[in-house]
Protein backbone atom coordinates (compact mmCIF):
# COMPACT_ATOMS: atom_id res chain seq x y z
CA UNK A 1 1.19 -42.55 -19.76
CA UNK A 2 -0.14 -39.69 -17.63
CA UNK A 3 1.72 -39.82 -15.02
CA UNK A 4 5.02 -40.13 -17.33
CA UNK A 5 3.49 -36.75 -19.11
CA UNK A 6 3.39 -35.19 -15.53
CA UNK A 7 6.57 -36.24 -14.57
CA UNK A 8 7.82 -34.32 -17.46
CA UNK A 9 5.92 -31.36 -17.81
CA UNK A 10 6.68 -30.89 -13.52
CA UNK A 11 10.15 -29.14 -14.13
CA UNK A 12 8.91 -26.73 -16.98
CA UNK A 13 5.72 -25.67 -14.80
CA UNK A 14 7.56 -24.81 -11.54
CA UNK A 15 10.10 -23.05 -13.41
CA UNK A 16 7.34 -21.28 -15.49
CA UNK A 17 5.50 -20.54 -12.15
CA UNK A 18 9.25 -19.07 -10.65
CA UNK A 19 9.47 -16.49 -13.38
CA UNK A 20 5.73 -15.38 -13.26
CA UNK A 21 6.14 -15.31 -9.48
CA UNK A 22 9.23 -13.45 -10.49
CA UNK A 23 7.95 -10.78 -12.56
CA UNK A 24 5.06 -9.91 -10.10
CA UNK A 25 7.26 -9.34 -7.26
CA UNK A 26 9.17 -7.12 -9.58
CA UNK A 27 5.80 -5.29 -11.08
CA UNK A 28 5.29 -4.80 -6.74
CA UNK A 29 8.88 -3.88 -6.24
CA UNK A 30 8.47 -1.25 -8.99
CA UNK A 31 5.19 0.19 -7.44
CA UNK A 32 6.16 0.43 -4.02
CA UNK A 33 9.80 2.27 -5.34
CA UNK A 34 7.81 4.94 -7.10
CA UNK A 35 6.45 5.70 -3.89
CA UNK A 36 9.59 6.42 -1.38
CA UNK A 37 12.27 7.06 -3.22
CA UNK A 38 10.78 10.34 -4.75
CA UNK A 39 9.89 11.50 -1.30
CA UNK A 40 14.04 11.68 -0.53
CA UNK A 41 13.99 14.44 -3.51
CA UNK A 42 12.18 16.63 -2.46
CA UNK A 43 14.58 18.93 -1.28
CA UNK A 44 16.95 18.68 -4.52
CA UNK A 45 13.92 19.07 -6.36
CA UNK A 46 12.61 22.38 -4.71
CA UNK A 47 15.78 23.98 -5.76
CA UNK A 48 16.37 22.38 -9.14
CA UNK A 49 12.98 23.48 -10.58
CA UNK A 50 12.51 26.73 -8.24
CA UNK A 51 9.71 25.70 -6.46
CA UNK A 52 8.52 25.80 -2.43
CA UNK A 53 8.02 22.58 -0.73
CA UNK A 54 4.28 22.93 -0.62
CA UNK A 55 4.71 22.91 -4.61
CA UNK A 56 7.11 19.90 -5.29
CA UNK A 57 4.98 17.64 -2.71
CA UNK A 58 2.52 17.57 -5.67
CA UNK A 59 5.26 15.15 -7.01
CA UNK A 60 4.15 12.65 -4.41
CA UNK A 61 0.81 13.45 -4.18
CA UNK A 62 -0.18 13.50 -7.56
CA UNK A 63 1.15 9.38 -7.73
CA UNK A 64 -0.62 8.15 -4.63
CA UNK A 65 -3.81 10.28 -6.07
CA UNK A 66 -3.83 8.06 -9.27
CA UNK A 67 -2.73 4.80 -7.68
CA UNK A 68 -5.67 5.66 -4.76
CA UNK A 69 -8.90 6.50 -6.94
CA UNK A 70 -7.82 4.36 -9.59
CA UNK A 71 -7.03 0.89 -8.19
CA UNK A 72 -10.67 -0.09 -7.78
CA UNK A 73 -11.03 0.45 -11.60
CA UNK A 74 -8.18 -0.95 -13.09
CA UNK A 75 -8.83 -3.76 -11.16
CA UNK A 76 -12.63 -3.94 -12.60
CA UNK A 77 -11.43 -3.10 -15.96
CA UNK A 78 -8.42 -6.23 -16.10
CA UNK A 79 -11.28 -8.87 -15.13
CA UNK A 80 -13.17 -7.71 -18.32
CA UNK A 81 -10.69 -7.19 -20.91
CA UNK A 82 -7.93 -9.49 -19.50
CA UNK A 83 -5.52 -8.76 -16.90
CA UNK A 84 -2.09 -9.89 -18.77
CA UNK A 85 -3.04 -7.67 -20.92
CA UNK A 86 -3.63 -4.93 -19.16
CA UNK A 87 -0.83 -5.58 -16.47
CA UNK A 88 1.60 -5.89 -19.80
CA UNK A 89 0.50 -2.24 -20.73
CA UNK A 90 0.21 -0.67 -16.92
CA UNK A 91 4.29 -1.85 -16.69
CA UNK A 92 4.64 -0.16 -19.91
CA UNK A 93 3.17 2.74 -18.44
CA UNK A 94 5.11 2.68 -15.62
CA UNK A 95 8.24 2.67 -17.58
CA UNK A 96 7.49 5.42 -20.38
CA UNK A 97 6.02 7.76 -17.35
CA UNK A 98 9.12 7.07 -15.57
CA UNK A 99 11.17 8.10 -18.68
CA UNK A 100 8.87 11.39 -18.79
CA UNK A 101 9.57 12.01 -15.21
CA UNK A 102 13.50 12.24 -15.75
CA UNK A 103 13.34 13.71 -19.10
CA UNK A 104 10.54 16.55 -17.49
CA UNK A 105 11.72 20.22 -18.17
CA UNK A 106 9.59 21.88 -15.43
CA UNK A 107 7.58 20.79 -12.57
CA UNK A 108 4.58 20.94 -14.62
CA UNK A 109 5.66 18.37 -16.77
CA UNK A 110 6.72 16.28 -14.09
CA UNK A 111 3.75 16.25 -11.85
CA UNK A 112 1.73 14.70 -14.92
CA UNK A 113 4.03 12.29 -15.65
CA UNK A 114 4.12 11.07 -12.18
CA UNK A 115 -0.12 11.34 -12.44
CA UNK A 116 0.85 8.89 -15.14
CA UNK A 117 3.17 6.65 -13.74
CA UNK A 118 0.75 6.04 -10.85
CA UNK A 119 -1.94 4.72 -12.98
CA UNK A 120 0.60 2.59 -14.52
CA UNK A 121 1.56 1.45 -10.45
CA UNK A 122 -2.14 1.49 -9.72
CA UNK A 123 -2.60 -1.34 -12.83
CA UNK A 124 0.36 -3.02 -11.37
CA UNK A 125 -0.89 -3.14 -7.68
CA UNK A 126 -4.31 -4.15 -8.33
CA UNK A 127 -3.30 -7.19 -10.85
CA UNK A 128 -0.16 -8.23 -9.47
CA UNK A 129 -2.33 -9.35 -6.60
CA UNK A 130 -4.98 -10.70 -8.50
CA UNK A 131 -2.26 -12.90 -11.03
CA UNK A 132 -1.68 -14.97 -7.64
CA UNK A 133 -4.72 -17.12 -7.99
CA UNK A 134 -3.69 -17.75 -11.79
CA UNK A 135 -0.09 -18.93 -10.97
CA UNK A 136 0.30 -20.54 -7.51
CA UNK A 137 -2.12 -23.83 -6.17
CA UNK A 138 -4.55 -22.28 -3.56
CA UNK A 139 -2.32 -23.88 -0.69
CA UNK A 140 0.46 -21.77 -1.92
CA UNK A 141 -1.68 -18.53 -2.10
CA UNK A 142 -0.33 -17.05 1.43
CA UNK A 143 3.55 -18.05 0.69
CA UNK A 144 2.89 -15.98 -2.74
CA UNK A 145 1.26 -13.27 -1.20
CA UNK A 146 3.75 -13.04 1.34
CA UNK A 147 6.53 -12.87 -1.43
CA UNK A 148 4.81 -10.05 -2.80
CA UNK A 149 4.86 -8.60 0.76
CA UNK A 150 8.22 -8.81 1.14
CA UNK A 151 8.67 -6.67 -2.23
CA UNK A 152 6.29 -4.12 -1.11
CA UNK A 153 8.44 -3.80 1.94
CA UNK A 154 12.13 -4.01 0.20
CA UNK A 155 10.96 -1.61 -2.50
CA UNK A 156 9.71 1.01 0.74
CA UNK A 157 13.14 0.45 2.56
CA UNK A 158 15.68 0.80 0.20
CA UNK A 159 13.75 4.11 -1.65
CA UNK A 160 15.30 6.55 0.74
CA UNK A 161 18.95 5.30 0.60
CA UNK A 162 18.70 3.98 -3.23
CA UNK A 163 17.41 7.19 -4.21
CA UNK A 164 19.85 9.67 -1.76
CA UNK A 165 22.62 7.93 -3.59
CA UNK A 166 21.27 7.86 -7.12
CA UNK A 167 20.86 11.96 -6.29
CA UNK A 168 24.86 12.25 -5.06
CA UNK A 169 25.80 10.52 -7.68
CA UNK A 170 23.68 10.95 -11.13
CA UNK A 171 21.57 14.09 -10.19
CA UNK A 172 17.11 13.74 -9.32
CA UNK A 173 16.85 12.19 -13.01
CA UNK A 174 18.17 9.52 -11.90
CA UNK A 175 15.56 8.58 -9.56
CA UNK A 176 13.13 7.99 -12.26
CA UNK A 177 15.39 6.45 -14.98
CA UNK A 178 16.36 3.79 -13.07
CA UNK A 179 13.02 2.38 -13.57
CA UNK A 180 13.35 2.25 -17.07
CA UNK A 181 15.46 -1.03 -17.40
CA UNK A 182 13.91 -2.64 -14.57
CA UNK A 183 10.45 -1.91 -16.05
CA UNK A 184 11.72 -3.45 -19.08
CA UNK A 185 13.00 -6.32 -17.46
CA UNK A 186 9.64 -6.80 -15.78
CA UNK A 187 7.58 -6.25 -19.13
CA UNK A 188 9.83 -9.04 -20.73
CA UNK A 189 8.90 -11.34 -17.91
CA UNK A 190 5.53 -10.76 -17.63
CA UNK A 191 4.91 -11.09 -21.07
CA UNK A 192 6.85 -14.34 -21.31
CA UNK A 193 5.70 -16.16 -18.22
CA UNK A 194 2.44 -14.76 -17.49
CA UNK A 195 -0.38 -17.44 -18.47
CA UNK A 196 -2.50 -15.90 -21.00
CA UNK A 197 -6.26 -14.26 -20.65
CA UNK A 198 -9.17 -17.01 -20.98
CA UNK A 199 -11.41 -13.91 -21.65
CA UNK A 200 -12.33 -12.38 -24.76
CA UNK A 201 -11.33 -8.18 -24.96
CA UNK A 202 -14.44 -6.55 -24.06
CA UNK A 203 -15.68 -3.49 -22.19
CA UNK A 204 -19.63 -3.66 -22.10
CA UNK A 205 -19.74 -4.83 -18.36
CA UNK A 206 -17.37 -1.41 -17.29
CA UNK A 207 -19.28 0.94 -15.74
CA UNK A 208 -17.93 4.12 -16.65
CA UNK A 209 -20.59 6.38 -14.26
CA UNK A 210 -19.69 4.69 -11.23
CA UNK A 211 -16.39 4.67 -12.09
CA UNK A 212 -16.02 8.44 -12.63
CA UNK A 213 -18.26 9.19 -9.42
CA UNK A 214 -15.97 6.56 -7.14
CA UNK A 215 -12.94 8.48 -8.89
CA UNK A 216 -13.94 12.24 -7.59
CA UNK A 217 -15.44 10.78 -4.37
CA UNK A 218 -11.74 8.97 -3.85
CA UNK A 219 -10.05 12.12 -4.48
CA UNK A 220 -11.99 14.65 -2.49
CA UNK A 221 -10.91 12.12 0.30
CA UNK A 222 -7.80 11.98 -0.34
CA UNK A 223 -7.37 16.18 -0.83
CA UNK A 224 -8.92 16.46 2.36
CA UNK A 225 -6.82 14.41 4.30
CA UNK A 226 -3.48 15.80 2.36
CA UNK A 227 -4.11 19.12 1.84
CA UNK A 228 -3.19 22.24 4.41
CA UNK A 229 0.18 20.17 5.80
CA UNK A 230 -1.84 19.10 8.65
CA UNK A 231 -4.03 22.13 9.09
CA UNK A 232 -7.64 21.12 8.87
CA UNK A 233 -9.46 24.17 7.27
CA UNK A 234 -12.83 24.97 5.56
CA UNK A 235 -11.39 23.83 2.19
CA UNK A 236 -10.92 20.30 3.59
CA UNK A 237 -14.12 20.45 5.53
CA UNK A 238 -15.48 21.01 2.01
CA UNK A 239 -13.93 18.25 0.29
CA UNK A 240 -14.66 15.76 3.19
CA UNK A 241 -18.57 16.91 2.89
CA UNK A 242 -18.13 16.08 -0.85
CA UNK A 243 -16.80 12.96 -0.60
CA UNK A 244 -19.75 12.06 2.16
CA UNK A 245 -22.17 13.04 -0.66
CA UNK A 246 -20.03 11.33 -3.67
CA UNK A 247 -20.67 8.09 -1.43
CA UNK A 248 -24.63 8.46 -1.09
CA UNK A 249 -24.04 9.22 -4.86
CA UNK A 250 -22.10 6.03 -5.69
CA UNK A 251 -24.53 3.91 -4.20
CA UNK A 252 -27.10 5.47 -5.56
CA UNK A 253 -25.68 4.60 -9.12
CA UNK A 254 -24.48 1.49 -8.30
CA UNK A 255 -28.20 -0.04 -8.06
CA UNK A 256 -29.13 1.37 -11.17
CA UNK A 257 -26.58 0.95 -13.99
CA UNK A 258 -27.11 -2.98 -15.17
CA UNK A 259 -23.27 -3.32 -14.71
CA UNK A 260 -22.15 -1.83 -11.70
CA UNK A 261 -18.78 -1.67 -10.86
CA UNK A 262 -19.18 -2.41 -7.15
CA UNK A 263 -22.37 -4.77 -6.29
CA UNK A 264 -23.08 -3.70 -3.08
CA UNK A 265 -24.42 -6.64 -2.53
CA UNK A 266 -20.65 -7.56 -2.33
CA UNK A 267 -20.35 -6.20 1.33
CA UNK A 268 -23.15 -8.94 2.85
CA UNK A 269 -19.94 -10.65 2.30
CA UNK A 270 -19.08 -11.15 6.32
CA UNK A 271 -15.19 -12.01 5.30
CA UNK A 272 -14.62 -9.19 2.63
CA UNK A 273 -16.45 -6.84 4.88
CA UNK A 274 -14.53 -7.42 7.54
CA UNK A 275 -10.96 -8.01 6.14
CA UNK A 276 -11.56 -4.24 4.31
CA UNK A 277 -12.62 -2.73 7.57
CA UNK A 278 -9.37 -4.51 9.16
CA UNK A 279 -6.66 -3.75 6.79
CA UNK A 280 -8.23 -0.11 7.03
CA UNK A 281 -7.24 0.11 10.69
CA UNK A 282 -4.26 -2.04 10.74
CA UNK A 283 -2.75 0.44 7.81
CA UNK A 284 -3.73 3.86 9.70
CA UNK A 285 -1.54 2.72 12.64
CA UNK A 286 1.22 1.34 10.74
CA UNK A 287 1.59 4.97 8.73
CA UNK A 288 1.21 6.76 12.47
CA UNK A 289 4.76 5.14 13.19
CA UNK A 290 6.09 6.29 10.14
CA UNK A 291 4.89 9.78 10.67
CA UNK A 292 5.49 10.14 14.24
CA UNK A 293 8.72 8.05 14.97
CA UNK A 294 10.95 10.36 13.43
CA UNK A 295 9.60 13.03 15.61
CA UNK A 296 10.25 11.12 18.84
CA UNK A 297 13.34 9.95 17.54
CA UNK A 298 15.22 13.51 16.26
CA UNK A 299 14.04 15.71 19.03
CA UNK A 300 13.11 13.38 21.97
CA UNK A 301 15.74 11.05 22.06
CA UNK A 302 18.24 13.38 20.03
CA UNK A 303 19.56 11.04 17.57
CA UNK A 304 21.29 11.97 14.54
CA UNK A 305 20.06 11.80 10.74
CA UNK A 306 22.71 8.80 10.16
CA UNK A 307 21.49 7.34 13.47
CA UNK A 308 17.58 7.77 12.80
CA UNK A 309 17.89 6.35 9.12
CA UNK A 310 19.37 3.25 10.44
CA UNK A 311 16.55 2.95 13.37
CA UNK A 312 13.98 3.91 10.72
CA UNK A 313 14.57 1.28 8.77
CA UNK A 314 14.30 -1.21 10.85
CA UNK A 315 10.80 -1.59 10.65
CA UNK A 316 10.87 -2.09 6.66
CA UNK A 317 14.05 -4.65 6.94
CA UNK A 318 11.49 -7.01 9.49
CA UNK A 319 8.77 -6.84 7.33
CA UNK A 320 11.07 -8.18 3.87
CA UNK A 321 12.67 -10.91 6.39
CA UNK A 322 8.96 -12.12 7.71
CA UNK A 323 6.58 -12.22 5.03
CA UNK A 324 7.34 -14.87 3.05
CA UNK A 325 7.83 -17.20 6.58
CA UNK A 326 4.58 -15.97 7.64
CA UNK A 327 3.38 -16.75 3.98
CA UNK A 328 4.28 -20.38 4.76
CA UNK A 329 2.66 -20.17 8.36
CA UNK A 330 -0.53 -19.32 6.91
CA UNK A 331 -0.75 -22.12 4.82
CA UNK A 332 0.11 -24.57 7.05
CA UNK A 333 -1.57 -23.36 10.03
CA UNK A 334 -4.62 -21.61 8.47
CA UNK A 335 -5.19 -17.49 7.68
CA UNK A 336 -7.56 -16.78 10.14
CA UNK A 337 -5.54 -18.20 12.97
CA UNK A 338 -2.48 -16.18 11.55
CA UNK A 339 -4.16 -12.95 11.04
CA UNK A 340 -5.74 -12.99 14.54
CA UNK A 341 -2.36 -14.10 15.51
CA UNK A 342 -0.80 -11.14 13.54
CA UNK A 343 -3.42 -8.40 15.37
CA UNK A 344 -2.52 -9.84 18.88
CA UNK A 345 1.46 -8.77 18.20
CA UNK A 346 0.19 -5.28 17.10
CA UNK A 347 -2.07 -4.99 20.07
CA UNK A 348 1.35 -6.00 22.07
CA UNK A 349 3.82 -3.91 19.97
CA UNK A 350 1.13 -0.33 19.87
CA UNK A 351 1.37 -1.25 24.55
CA UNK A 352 4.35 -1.28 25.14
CA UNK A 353 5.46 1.61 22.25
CA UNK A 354 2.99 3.72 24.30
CA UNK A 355 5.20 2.80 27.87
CA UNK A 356 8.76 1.84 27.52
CA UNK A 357 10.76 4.02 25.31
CA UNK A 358 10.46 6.82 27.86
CA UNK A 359 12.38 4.61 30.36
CA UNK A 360 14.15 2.46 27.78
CA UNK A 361 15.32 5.07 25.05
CA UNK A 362 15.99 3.52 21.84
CA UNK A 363 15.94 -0.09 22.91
CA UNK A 364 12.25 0.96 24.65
CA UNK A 365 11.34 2.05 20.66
CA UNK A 366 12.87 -0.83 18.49
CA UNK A 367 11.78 -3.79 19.99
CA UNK A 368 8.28 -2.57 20.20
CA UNK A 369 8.97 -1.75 16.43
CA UNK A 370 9.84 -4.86 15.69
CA UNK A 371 6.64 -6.55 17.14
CA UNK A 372 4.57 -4.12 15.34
CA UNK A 373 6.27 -4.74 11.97
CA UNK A 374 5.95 -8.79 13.06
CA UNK A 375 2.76 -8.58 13.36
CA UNK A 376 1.77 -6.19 10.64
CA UNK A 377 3.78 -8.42 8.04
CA UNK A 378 1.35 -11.61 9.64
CA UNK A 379 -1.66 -10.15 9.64
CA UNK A 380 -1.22 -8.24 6.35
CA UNK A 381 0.04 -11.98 4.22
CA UNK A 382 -2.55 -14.22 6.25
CA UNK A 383 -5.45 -11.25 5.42
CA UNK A 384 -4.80 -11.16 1.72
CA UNK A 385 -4.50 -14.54 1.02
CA UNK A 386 -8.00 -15.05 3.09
CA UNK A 387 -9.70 -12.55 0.72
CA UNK A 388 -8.25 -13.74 -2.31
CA UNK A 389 -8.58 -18.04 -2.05
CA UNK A 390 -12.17 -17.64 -2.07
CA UNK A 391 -12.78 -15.27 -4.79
CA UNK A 392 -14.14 -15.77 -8.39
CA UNK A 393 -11.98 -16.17 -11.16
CA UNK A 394 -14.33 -13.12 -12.73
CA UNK A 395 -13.74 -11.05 -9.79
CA UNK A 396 -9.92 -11.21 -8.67
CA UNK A 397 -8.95 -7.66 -10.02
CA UNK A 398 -11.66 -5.99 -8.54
CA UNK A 399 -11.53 -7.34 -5.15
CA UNK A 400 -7.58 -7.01 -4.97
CA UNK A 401 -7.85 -3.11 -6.44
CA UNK A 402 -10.67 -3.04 -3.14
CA UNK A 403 -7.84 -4.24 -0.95
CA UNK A 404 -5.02 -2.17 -2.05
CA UNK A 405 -8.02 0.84 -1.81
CA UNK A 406 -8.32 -0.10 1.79
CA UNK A 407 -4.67 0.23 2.16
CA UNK A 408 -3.92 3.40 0.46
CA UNK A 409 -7.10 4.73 2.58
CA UNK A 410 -5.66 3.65 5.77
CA UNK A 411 -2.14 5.43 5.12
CA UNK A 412 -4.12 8.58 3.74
CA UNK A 413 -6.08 8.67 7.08
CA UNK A 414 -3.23 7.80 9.23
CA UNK A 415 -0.95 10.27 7.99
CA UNK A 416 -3.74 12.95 8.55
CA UNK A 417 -5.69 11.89 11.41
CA UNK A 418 -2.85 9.81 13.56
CA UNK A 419 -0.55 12.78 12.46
CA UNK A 420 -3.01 15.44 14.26
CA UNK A 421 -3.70 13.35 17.39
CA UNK A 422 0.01 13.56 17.82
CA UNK A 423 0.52 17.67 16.84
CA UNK A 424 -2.58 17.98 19.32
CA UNK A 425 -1.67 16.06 22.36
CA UNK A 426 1.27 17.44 22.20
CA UNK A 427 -0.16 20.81 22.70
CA UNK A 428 2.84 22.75 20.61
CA UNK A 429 2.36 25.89 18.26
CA UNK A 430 5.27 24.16 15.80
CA UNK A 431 5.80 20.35 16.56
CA UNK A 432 9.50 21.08 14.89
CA UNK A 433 10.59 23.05 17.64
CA UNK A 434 8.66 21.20 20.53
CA UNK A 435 9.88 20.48 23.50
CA UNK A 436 11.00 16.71 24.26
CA UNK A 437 8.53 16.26 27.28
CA UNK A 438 6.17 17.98 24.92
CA UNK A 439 6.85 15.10 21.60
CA UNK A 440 7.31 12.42 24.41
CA UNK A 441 3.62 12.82 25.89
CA UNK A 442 2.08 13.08 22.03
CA UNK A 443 4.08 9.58 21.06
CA UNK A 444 2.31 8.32 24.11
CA UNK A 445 -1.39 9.24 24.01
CA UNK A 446 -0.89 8.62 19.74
CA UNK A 447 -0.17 5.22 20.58
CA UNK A 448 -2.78 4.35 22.58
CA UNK A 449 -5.49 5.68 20.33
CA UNK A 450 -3.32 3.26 17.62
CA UNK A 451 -3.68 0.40 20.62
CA UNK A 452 -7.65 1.50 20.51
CA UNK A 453 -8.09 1.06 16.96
CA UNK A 454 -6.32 -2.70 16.73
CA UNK A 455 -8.01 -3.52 19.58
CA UNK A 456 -11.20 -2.50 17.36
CA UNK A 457 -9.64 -4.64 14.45
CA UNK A 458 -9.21 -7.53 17.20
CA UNK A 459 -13.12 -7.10 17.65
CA UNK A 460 -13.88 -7.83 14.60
CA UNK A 461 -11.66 -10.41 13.69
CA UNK A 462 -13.88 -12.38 16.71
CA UNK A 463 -16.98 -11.51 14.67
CA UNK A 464 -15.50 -12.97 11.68
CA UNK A 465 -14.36 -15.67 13.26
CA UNK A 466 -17.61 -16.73 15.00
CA UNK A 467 -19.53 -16.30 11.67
CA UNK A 468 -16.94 -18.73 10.31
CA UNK A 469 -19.38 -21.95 9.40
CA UNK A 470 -18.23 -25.46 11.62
């Protein structure tokens, strides 16, 4: 009689499981949009609402701000009051922000609402990634999570081109309202398919002094590293001295309230430890190819805006075809094998990006490119899916918001730091009007400080895996 009952209920729970699966790739999709396709309107922006470009980057900044010293506590918050419900009302966020952002009669207006709609994409993030353990067996966890990577990546690729021709064609509204029926198809989805909370609604085990001290430590961080357009000055020395104090500070709370938000007891963890620290470095070098390839590209190998789109997105269109194969890898051949496997291919890929496309020109850059993005898109999948098998039921939105902290820290810093090894070994006054020698020998030493740092990563993933018990 049981198994007759399975047999039966088999079809309905792996098509239940395909729209869940469904709506969270959409929920990443969604997340991952918000953040590249504004960045393609800026310029229409800047003369639509009469602003300078310093002003209307606060459209992108004020987003990754929310989604960066917010993820942690969403996360937190969903395990305690119930992370449907929370990820139903983060997509509705999402989508009434987004409506806000193309309705928005000045770029007042419009920099809140995109505050907004990044807390609704930092909701979305954190417990898309943590609805995996709730909706796929654990041998399917790295073929899920590799889905999810492949949105991630399809939602970064297409942002530029969706959005250029949503501007030619509909005007920089468009940009935003586009998100309004895909948000809704998402919140119908996710509210049909989604398995329901086991826990009760309750907030007495949130931590709201922690949370607002991790919040301004997050974004002092993040100011520093963003602020000044790459000109590190005594405001950011300030903010990066705050956020040094903020973390004494956080601690410092954390082993007093009853409830803390992060136990730091949490980080004798060898594997979460480690994964963090390794999805910190692997994410500053992938963000120093997006910064500095289109330097090298334009004005060292002279190619074209058509041209350098279609190289440019390259990268992006590897990563959406690989994930979900090295999703199934990972299961079948186990994630620590896969994500040392994924760090070796970046060590390989940073090498020879550093050496051949002097010699090689374009050919020299993409197929070290497409090694990189190979091995990012393995390591990334096989990483995330390590972290997240093993973790309690109790605990999923906190430690996924922790991971996708990790990641929006290591694109902060690599933008920043990455960004200024390359301005300063390439020892020009304006890096837009350097000379090609000039770009050539920055590209080069920025790449091997990027080889330094996975090598670094590679280090520890040998620590990790000789704690790993027999």
């Amino acid at each position: 009689m049981t198994s007759t009952t399975a047999v039966v209920e088999s079809p309905q729970r792996t098509r239940s499981v395909r729209w869940a699966l469904t709506s969270l790739s959409l929920s990443m999709l969604l997340s991952s949009l918000g953040t590249s396709i504004a960045n393609v309107g800026l310029p229409t922006l800047a003369l639509a609402l009469d602003a300078s470009f310093a002003q209307v980057q606060w459209i992108v900044l004020a987003y990754l701000l929310a989604i960066t010293t917010l993820i942690v506590s969403v996360g937190r918050l969903g395990d305690l009051t119930g992370r449907r419900r929370l990820l139903l009302i983060g997509i509705g966020l999402f989508t009434l922000a987004s409506a806000l952002c193309g309705l928005a009669p000045n770029l007042g207006m419009l920099i809140g609402a995109r505050a907004l709609q990044g807390l609704g994409a930092a909701i979305m993030m954190a417990l898309t990634m943590a609805f995996v353990g709730e909706t796929v067996p654990r041998e399917k966890t790295a073929s899920a999570m590799g889905l999810l990577g492949t949105m991630s990546a399809i939602g970064t690729a297409m942002g530029p081109s969706f959005g250029g021709l949503l501007i030619a064609g509909f005007g920089w509204q468009a940009i935003f309202l586009i998100n309004i029926p895909l948000g809704l198809l998402t919140l119908y989805l996710a509210h049909r398919y989604l398995p329901a909370d086991h826990q009760k609604l309750k907030t007495a085990g949130f931590d709201p002094l922690g949370t607002l001290v991790l919040t301004l430590t997050l974004a002092a961080y993040a100011l520093a590293m963003t602020l000044g357009r790459g000109h590190f000055g005594a405001l950011n020395i300030s903010l990066l001295l705050a956020a040094g104090l903020g973390i004494g500070l956080f601690v410092r709370v954390e082993t007093r309230v009853a409830a803390p938000l992060i136990r730091t007891a949490m980080f004798r963890d060898v594997r979460l430890s480690c994964s963090l620290a390794m999805n910190l470095l692997v994410t500053t070098v992938m963000m120093a190819t997006l910064v500095v390839g289109p330097f090298y590209l334009s004005q060292a190998l002279g190619l074209e805006a058509v041209s350098l789109g279609l190289v440019l997105s390259v990268g992006p269109l590897v990563a959406a075809l690989t994930s979900v194969p090295a999703g199934r890898l990972a299961d079948r051949f186990g994630t620590q094998r896969m994500t040392i496997a994924g760090l070796v291919a970046l060590v390989f890929g940073c090498f020879t990006l550093s050496m051949l496309p002097e010699t090689l020109g374009v050919g020299g850059y993409l197929a070290p490119m497409v090694v990189i993005t190979l091995g990012y898109a393995v390591f990334q999948t096989a990483n995330n899916a390590a972290v997240m098998a093993d973790v309690q039921p109790d605990q999923r939105g906190l430690i996924a918001g922790m991971l996708g902290l990790s990641r929006n820290l290591g694109l902060i810093t690599g933008a920043s730091a990455m960004g200024a090894v390359f301005v300063l070994t390439s020892a020009a006054v304006d890096i837009s009007t350097a000379h090609p020698e000039a770009i050539a020998i920055g590209m080069r030493t920025t790449f091997r400080v990027a080889l330094g740092l996975i090598v670094v990563a590679c280090c520890i993933a040998w620590v990790l895996q000789r704690k790993k018990p027999a």
